[in-house]
Protein backbone atom coordinates (compact mmCIF):
# COMPACT_ATOMS: atom_id res chain seq x y z
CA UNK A 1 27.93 21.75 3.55
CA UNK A 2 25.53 24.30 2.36
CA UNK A 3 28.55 26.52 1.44
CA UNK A 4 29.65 23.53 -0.71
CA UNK A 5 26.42 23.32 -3.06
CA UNK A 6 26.07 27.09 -3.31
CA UNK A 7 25.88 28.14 -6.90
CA UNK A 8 24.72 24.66 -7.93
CA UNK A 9 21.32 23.08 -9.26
CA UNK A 10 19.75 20.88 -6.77
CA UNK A 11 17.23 20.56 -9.45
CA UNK A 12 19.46 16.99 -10.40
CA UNK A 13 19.62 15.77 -6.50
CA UNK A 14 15.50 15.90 -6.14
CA UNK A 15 15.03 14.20 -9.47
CA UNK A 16 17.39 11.50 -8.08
CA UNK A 17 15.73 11.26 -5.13
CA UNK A 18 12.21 11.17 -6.48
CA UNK A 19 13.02 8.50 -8.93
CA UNK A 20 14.44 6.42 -6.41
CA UNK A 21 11.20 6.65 -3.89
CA UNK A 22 9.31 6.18 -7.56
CA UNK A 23 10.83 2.96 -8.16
CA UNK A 24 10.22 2.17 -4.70
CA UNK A 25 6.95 3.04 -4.36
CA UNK A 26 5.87 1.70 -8.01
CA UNK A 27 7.18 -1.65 -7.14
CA UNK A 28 5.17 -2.08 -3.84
CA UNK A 29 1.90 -0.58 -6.05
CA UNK A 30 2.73 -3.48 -8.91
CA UNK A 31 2.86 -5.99 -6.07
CA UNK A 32 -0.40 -4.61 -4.76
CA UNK A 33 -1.92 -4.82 -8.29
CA UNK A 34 -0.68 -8.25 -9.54
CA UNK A 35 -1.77 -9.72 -5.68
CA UNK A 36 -5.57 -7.74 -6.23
CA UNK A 37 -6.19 -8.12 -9.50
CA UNK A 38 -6.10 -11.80 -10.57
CA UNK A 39 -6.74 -11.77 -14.28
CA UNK A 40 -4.76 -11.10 -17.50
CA UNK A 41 -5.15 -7.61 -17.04
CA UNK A 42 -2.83 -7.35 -13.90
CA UNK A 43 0.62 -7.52 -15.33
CA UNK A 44 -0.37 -4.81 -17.99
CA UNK A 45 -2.19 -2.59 -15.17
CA UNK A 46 1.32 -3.46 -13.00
CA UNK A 47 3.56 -2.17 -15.65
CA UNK A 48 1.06 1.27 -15.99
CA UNK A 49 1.54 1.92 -12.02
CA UNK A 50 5.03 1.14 -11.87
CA UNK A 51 6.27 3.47 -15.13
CA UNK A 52 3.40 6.13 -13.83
CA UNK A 53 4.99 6.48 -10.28
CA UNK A 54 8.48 6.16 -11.44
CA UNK A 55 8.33 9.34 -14.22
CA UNK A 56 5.47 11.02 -11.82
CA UNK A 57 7.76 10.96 -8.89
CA UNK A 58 10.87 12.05 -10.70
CA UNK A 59 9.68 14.59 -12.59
CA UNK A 60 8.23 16.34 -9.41
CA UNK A 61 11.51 15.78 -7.56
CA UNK A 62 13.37 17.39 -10.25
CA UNK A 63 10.44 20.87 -10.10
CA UNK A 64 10.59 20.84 -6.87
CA UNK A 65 14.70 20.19 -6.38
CA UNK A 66 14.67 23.18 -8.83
CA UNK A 67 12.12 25.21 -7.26
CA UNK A 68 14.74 24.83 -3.99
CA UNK A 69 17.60 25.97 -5.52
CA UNK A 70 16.11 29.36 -7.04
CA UNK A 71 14.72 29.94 -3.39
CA UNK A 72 18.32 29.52 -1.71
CA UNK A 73 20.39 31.11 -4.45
CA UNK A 74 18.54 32.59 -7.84
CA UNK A 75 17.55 36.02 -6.11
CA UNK A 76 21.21 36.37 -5.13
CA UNK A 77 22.67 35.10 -8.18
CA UNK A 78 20.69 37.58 -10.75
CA UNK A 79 21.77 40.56 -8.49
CA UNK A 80 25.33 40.04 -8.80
CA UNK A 81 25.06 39.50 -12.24
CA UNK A 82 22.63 42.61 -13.30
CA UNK A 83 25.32 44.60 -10.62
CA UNK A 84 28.58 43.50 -12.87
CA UNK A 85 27.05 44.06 -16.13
């Protein structure tokens, strides 16, 4: 399978993933908030946490999916290229 991705950005497959677990998690944090916080605040406060851990989440999946990638197959990648040219 590994074979498969080689060459590939995985950058795309941790942003997926960590805007899935950030829609996931932001949900269960705007539940938390709008069951706590009982006031006309809550829904605003909600909508903060939700957005917060949904962009948070997936721009640290996409970093870090990229950050994998460059580990696996940049160093190998930029020596067959500076060894063609």
């Amino acid at each position: 399978m590994m074979n498969e991705l080689r060459g590939r950005n995985l950058a795309h497959v941790g942003c997926t993933i960590g805007l899935t677990l950030g829609l996931a998690l932001g949900l269960v944090a705007a539940l938390l908030i709008v069951t706590l916080v009982r006031g006309d605040s809550a829904i605003n406060w909600a909508t903060v946490a939700w957005f917060g851990l949904t962009f948070a989440l997936g721009i640290v999946g996409y970093w870090a999916g990229g950050q994998f990638s460059k580990r696996l197959w940049g160093d190998e990648m930029e020596a067959r290229r500076s060894s063609r040219e």
